[in-house]
N, C-alpha and C. Protein backbone atom coordinates (compact mmCIF):
# COMPACT_ATOMS: atom_id res chain seq x y z
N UNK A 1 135.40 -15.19 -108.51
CA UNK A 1 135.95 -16.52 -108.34
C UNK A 1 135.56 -17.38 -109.53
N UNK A 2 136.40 -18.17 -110.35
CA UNK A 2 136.36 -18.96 -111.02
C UNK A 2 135.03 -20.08 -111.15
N UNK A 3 134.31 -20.15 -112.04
CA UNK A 3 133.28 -21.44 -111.55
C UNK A 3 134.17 -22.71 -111.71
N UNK A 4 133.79 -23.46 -110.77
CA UNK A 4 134.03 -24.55 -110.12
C UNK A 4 132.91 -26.57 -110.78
N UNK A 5 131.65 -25.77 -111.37
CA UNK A 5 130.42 -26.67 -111.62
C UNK A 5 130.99 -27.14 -112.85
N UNK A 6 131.02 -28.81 -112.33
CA UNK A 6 130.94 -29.34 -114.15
C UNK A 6 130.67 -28.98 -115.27
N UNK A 7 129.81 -28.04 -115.22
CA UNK A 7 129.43 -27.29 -116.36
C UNK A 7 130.59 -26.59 -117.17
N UNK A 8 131.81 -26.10 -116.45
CA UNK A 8 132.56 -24.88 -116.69
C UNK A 8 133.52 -26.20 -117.71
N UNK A 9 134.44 -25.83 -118.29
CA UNK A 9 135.03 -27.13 -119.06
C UNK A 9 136.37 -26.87 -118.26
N UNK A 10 136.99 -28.58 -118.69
CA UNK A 10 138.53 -28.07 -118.12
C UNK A 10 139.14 -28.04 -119.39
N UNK A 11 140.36 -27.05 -119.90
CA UNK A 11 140.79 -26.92 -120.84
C UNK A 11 142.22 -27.61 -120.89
N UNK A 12 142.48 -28.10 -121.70
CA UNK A 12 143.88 -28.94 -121.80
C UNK A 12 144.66 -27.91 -123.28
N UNK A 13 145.70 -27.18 -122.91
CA UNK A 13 146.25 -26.56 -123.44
C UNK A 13 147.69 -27.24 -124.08
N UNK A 14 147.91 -27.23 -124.98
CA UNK A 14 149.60 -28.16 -125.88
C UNK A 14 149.21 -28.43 -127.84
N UNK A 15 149.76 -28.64 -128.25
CA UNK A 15 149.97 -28.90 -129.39
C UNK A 15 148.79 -29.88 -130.16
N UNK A 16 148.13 -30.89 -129.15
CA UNK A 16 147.39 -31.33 -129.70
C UNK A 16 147.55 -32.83 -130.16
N UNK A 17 146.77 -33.51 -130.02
CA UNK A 17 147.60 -35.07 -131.42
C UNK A 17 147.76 -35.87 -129.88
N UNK A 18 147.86 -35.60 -128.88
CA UNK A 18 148.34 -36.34 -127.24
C UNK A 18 147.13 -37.16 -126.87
N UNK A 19 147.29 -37.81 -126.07
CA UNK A 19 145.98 -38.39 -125.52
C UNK A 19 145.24 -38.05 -124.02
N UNK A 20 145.74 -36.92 -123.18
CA UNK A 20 145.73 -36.14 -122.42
C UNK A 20 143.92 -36.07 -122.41
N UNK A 21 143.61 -35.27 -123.39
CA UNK A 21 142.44 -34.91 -122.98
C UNK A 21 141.34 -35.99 -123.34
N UNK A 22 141.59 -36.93 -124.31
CA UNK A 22 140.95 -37.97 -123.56
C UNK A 22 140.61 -39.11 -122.82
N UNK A 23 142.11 -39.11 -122.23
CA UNK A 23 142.11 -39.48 -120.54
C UNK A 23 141.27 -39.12 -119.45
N UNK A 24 141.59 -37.73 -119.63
CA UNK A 24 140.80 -36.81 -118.67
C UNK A 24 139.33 -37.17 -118.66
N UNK A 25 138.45 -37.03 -119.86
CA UNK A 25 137.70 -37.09 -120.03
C UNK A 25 136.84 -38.56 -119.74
N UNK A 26 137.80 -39.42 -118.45
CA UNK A 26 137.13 -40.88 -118.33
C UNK A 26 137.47 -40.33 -117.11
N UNK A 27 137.79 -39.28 -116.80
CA UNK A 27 138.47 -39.35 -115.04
C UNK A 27 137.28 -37.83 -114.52
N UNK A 28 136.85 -37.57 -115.23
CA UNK A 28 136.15 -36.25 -114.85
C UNK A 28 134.81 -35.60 -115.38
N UNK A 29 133.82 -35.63 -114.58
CA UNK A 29 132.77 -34.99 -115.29
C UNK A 29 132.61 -33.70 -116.04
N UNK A 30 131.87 -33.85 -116.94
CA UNK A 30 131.97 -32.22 -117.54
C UNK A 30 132.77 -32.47 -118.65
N UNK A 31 132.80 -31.16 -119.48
CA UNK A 31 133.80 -31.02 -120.77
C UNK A 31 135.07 -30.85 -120.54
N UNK A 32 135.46 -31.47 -121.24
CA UNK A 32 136.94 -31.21 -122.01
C UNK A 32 137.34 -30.65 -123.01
N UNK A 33 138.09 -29.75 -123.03
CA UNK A 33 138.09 -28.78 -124.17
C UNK A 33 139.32 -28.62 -124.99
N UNK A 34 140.18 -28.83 -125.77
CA UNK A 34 141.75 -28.76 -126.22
C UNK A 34 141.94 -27.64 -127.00
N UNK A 35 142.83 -27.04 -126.57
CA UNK A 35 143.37 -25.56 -126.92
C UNK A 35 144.35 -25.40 -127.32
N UNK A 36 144.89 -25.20 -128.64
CA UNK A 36 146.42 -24.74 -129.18
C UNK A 36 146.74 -23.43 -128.00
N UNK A 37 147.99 -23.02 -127.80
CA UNK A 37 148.38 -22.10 -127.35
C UNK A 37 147.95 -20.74 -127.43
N UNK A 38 147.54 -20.37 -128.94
CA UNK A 38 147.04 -19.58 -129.68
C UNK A 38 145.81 -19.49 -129.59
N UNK A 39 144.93 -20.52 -129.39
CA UNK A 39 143.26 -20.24 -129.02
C UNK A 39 143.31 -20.52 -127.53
N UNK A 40 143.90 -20.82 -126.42
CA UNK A 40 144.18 -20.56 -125.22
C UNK A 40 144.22 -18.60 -125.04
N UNK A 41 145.04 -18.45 -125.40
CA UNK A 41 145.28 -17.17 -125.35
C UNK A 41 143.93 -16.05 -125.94
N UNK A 42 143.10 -16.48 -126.70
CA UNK A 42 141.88 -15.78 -126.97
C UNK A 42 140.84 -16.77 -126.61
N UNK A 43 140.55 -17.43 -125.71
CA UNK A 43 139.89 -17.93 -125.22
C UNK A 43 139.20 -17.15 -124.09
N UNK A 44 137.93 -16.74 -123.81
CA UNK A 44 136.99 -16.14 -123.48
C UNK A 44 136.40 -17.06 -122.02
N UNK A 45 136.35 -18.14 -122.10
CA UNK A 45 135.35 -18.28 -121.00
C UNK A 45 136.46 -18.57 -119.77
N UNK A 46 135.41 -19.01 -118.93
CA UNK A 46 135.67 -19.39 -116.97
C UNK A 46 136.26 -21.02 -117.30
N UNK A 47 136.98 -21.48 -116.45
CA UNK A 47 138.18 -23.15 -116.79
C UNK A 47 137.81 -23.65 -115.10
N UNK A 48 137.37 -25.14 -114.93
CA UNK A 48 137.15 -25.51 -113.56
C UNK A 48 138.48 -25.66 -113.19
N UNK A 49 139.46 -26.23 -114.88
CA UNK A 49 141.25 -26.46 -114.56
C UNK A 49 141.76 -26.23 -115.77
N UNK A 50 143.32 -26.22 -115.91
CA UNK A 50 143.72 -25.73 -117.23
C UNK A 50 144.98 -26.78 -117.13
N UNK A 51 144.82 -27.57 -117.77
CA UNK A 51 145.91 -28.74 -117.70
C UNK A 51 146.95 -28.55 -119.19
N UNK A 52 148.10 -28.01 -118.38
CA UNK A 52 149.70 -27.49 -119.57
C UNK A 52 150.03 -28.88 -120.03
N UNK A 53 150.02 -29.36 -121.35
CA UNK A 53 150.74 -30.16 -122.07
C UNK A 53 152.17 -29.72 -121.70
N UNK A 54 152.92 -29.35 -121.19
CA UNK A 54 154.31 -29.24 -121.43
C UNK A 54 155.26 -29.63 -121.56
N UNK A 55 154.96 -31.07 -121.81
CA UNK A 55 156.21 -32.14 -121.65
C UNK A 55 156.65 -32.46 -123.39
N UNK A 56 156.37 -31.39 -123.87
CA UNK A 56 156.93 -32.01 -125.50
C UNK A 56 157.43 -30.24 -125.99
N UNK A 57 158.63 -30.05 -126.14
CA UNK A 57 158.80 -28.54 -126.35
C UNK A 57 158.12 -27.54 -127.65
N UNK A 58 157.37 -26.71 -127.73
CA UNK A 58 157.07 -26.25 -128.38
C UNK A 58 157.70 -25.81 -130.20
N UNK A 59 156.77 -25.74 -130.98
CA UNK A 59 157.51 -25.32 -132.24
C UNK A 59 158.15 -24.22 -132.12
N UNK A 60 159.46 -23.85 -132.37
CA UNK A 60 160.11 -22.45 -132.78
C UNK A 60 159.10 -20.94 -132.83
N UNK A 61 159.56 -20.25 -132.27
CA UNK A 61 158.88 -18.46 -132.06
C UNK A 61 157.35 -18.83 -132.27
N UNK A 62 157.28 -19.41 -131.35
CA UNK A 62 155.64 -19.92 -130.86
C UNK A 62 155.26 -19.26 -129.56
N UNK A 63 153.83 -19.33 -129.53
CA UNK A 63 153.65 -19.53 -128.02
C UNK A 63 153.49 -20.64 -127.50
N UNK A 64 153.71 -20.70 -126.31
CA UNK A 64 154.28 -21.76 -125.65
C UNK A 64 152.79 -22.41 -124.83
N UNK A 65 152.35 -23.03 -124.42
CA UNK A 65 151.10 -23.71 -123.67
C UNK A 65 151.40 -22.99 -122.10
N UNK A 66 152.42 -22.80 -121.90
CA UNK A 66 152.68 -22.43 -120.05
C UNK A 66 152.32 -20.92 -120.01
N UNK A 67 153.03 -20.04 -121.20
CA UNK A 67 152.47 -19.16 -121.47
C UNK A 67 151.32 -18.38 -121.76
N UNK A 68 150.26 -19.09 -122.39
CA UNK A 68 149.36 -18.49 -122.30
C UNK A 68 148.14 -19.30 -121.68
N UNK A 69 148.71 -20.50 -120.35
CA UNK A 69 148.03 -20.78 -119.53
C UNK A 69 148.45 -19.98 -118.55
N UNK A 70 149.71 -18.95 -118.01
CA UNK A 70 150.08 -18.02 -117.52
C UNK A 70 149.37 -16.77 -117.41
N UNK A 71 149.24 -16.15 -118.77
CA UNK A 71 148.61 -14.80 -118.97
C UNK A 71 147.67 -15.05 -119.58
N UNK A 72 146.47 -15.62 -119.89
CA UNK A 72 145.59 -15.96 -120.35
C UNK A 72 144.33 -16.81 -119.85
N UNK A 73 144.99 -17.38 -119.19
CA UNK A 73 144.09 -19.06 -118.62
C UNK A 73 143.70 -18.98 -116.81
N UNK A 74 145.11 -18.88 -116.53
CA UNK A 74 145.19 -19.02 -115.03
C UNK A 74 144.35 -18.04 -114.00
N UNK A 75 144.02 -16.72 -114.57
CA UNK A 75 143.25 -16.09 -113.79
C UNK A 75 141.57 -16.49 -113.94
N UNK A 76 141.01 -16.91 -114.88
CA UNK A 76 139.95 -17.27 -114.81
C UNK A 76 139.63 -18.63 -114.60
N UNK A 77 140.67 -20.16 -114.15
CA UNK A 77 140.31 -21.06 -114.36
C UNK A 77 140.93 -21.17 -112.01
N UNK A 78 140.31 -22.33 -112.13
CA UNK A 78 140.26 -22.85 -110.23
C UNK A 78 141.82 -23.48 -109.94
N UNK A 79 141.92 -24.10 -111.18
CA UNK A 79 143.89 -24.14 -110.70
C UNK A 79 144.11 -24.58 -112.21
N UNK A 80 145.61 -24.61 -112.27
CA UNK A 80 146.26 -24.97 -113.26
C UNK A 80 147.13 -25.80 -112.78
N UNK A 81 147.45 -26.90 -113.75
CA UNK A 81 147.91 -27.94 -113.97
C UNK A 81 149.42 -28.02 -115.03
N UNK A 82 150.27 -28.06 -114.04
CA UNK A 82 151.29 -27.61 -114.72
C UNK A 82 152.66 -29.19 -114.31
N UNK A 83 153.48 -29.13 -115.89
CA UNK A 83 154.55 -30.09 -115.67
C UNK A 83 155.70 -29.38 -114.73
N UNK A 84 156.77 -30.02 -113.69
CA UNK A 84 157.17 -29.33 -112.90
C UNK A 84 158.48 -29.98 -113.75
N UNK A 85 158.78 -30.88 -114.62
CA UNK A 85 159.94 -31.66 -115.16
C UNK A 85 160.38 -30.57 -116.15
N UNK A 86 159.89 -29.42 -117.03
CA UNK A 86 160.59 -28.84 -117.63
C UNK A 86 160.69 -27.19 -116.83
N UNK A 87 161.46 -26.61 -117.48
CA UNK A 87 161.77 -24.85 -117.22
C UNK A 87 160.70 -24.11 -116.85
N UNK A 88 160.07 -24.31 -117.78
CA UNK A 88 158.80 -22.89 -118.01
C UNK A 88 157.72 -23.19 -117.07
N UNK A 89 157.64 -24.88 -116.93
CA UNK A 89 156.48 -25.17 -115.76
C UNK A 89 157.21 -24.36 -114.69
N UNK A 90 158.23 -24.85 -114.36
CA UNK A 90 158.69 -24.45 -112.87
C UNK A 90 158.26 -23.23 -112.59
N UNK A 91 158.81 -22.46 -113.93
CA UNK A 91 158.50 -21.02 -113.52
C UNK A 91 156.64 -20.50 -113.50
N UNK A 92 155.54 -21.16 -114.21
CA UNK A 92 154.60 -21.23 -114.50
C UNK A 92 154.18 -21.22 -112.74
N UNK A 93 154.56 -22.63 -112.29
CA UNK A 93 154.30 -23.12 -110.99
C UNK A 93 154.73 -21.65 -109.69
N UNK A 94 155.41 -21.28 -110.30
CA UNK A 94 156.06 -20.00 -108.94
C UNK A 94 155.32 -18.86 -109.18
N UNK A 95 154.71 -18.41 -110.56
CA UNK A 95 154.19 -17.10 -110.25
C UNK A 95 152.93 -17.36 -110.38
N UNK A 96 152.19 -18.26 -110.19
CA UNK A 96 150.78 -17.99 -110.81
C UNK A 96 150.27 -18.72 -109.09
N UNK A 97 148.65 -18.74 -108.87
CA UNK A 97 147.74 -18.31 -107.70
C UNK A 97 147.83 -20.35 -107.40
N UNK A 98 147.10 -21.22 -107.86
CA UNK A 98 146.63 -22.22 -107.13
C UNK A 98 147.33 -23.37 -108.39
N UNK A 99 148.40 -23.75 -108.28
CA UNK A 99 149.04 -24.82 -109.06
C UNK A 99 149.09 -25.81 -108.71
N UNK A 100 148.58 -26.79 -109.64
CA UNK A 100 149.27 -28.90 -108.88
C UNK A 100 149.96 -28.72 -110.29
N UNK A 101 151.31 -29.55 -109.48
CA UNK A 101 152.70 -29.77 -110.16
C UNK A 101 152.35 -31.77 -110.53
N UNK A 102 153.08 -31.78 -111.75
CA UNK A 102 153.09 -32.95 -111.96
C UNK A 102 154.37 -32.90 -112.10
N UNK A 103 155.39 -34.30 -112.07
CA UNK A 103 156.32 -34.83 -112.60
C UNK A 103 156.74 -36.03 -112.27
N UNK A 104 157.92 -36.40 -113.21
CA UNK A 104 158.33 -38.15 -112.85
C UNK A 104 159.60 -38.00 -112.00
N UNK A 105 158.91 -37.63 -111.40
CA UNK A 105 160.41 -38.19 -109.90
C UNK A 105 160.50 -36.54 -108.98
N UNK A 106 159.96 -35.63 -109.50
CA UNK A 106 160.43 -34.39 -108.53
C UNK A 106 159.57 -34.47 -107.55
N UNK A 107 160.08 -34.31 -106.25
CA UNK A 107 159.31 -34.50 -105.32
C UNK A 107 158.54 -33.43 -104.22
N UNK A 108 159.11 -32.27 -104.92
CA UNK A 108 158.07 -31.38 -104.48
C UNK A 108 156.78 -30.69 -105.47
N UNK A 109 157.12 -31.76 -106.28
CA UNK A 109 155.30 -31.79 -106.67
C UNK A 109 154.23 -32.54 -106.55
N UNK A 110 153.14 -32.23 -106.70
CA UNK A 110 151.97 -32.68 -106.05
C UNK A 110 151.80 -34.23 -105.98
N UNK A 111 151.91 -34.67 -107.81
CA UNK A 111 151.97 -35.86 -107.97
C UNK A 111 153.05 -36.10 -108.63
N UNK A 112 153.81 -37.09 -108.21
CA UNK A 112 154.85 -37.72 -108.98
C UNK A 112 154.49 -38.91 -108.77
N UNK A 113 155.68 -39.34 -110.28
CA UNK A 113 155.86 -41.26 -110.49
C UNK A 113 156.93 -41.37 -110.26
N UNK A 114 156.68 -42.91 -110.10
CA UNK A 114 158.06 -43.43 -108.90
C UNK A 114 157.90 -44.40 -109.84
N UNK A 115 158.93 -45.75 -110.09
CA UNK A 115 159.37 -46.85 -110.31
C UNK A 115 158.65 -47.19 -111.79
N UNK A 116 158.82 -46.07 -112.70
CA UNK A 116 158.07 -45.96 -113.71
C UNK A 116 158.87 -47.44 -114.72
N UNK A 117 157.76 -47.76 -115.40
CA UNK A 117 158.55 -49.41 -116.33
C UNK A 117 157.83 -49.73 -117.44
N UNK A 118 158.44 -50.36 -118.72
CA UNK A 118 157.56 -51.07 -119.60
C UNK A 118 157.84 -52.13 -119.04
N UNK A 119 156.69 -52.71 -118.96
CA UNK A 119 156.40 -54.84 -119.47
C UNK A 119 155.86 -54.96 -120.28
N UNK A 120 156.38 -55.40 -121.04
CA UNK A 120 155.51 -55.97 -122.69
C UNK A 120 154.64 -54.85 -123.09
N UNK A 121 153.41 -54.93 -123.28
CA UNK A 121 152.65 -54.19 -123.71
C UNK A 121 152.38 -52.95 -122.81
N UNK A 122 152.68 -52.92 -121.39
CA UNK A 122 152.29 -52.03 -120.29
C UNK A 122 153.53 -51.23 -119.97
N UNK A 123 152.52 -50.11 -119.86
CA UNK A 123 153.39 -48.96 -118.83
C UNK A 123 152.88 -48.85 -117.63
N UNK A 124 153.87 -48.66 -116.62
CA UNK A 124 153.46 -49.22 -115.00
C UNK A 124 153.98 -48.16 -114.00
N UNK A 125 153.40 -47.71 -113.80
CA UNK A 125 154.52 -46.76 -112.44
C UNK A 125 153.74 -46.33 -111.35
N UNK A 126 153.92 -45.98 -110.12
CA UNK A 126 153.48 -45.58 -108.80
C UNK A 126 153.55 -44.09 -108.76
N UNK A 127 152.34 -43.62 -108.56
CA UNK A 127 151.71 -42.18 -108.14
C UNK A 127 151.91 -42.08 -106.77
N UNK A 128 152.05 -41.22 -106.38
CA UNK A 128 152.52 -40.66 -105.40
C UNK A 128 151.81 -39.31 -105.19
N UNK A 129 150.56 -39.34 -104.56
CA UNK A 129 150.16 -37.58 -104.50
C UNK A 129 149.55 -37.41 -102.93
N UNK A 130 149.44 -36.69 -102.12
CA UNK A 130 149.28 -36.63 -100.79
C UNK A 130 149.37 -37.38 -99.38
N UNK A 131 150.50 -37.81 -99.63
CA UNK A 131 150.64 -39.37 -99.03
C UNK A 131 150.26 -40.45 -99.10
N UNK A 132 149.91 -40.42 -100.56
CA UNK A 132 148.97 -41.92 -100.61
C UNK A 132 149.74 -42.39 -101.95
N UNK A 133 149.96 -43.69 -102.37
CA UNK A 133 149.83 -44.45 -103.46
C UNK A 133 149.71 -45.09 -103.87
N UNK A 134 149.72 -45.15 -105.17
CA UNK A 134 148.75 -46.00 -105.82
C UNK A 134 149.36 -46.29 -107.02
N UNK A 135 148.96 -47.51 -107.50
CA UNK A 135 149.87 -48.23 -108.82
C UNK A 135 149.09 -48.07 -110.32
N UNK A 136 149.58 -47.82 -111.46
CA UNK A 136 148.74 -47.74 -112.44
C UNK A 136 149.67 -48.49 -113.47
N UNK A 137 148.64 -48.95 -114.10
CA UNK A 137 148.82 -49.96 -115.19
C UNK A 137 148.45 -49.58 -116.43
N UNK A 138 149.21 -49.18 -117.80
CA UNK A 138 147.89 -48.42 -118.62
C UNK A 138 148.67 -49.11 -120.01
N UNK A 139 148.39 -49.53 -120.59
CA UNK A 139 148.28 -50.11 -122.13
C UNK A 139 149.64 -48.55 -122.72
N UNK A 140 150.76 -49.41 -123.46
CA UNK A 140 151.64 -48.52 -123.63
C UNK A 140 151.99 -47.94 -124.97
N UNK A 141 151.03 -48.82 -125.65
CA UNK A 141 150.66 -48.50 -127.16
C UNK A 141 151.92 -48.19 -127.95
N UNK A 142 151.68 -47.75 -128.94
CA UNK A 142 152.97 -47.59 -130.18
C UNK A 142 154.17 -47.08 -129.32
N UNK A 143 153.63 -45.68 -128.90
CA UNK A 143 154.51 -44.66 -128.36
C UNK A 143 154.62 -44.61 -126.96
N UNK A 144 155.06 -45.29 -125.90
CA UNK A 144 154.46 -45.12 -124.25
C UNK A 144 154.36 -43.50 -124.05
N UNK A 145 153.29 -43.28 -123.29
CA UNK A 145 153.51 -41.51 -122.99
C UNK A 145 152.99 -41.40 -121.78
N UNK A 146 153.77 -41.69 -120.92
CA UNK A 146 153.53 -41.23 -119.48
C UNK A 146 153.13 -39.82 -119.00
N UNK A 147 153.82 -39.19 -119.80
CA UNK A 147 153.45 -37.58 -119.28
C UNK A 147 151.94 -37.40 -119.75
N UNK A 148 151.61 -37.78 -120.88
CA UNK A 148 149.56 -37.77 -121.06
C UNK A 148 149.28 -38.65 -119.87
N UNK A 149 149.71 -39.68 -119.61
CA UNK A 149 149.04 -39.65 -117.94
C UNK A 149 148.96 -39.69 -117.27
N UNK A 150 150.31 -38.72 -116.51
CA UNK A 150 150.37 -37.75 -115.69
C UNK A 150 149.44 -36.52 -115.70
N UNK A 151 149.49 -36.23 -116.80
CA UNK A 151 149.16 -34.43 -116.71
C UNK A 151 147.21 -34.99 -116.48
N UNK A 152 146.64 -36.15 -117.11
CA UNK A 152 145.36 -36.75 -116.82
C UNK A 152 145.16 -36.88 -115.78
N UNK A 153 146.10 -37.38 -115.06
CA UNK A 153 145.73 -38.05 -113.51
C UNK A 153 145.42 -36.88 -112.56
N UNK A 154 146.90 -36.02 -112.86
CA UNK A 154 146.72 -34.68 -112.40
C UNK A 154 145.92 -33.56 -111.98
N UNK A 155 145.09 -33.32 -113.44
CA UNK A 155 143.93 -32.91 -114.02
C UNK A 155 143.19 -33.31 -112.99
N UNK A 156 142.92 -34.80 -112.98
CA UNK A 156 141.48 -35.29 -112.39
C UNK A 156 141.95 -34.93 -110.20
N UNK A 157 142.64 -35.53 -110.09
CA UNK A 157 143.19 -35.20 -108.70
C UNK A 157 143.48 -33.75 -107.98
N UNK A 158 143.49 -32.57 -109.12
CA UNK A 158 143.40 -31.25 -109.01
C UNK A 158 142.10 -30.86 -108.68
N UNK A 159 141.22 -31.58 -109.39
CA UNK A 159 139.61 -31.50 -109.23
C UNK A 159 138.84 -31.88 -107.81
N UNK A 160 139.68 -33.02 -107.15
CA UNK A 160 139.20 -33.42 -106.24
C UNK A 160 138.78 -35.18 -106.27
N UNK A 161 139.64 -35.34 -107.37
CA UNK A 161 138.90 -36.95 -107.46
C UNK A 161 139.62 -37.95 -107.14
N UNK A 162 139.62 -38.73 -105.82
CA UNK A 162 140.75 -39.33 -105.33
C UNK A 162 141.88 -40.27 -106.08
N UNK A 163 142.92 -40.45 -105.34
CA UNK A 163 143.93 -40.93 -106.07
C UNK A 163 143.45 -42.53 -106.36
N UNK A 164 143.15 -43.23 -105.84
CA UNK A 164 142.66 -44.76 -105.84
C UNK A 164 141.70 -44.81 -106.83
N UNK A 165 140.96 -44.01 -107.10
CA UNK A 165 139.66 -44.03 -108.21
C UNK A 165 140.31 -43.65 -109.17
N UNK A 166 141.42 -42.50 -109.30
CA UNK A 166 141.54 -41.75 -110.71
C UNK A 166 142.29 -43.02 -111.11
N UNK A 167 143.38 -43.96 -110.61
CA UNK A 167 144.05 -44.79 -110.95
C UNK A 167 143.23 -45.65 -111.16
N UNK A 168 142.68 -46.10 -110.60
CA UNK A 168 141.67 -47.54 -111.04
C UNK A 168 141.24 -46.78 -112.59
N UNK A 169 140.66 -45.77 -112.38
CA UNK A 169 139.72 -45.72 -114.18
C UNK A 169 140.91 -45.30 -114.95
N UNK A 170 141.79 -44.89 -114.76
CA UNK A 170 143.12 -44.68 -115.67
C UNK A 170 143.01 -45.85 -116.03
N UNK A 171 143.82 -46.59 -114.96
CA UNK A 171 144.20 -48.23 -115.34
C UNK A 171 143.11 -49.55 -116.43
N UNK A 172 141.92 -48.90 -115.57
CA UNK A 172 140.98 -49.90 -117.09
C UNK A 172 140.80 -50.06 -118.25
C-alpha cells in the first residue's frame, strides 16, 4: 500500500511554469514535488497523490502527464488527481484504481466549478465537491488560470482536507 504520511511527497506532474504546485503547497502538509512527464515516468519513489496538470495539451510526440501518471505514478501513489475536462483524463479516470476528477462544470466529478467569473482583478467561482460548497476568490493575475486551482484544490481535498478550509487558504 502506498504511504499515506506527510513525509511521502505529492507529485504534480505537467509541463511546468503553472502555479499548481505552489498552491498546493499552502493547502497541504509535506512536499511538493513537480515532475515533467519524462521524470514522472522514471521516478522511483511512493506519492501520498499525483496531481495531472492536464488542462494545457502537451508538446507534439511527447509524453503526455496522464500518461505517465497512468503507467508510472498511479500504482505507487494513494490516488491520482486527474482533469475530467479533457480526453486522456477521462480515460486516465476509467482505468486506473482510486481517482478524484476535477473539472469546470462536469458533474460527475468529484469537484467541479460552477458560476466561474472575472471581477476586476478576481477570479471567482463555486466548488462543488461532496455536497458541500463553497466560494473562492483568488487574485486573477496576468493570465486567470482556474484549472491551477482546481487541480490545487483537488490535490488538497483528495488528501482529506476539507472543502471550507482548502477554500478559505486558496482564497487568502
Amino acid at each position: 500500500m502506498p504511504e499515506r504520511s506527510a513525509k511521502a511527497p505529492v507529485a504534480v506532474v505537467g509541463r511546468g511554469g503553472t502555479i499548481t504546485a505552489a498552491l498546493l503547497r499552502t493547502l497541504v502538509p509535506g512536499p511538493v514535488v513537480e515532475l515533467t512527464p519524462c521524470q514522472a515516468a522514471f521516478y522511483e519513489g511512493r506519492c501520498r497523490a499525483v496531481v495531472v496538470e492536464n488542462f494545457e495539451p502537451p508538446p507534439e510526440r511527447t509524453l503526455s502527464g496522464c500518461a505517465a501518471a497512468r503507467w508510472a505514478l498511479a500504482p505507487r501513489s494513494g490516488v491520482t488527481v486527474v482533469g475530467l475536462d479533457d480526453p486522456e483524463g477521462r480515460r486516465l479516470a476509467a482505468s486506473s484504481g482510486a481517482v478524484y476528477g476535477y473539472s469546470d462544470g462536469r458533474p460527475q466529478a468529484d469537484l467541479t466549478a460552477k458560476n466561474v467569473r472575472l471581477r476586476g482583478e478576481r477570479l471567482e467561482f463555486v466548488a462543488l465537491a461532496g455536497g458541500e460548497l463553497a466560494r473562492v476568490r483568488v487574485s486573477a493575475g496576468p493570465r486567470p488560470r482556474l484549472y491551477d486551482h482546481l487541480a490545487a484544490l483537488a490535490g488538497a481535498l483528495a488528501l482529506g482536507v476539507p472543502l471550507g478550509e482548502a477554500a478559505r487558504r486558496l482564497s487568502g
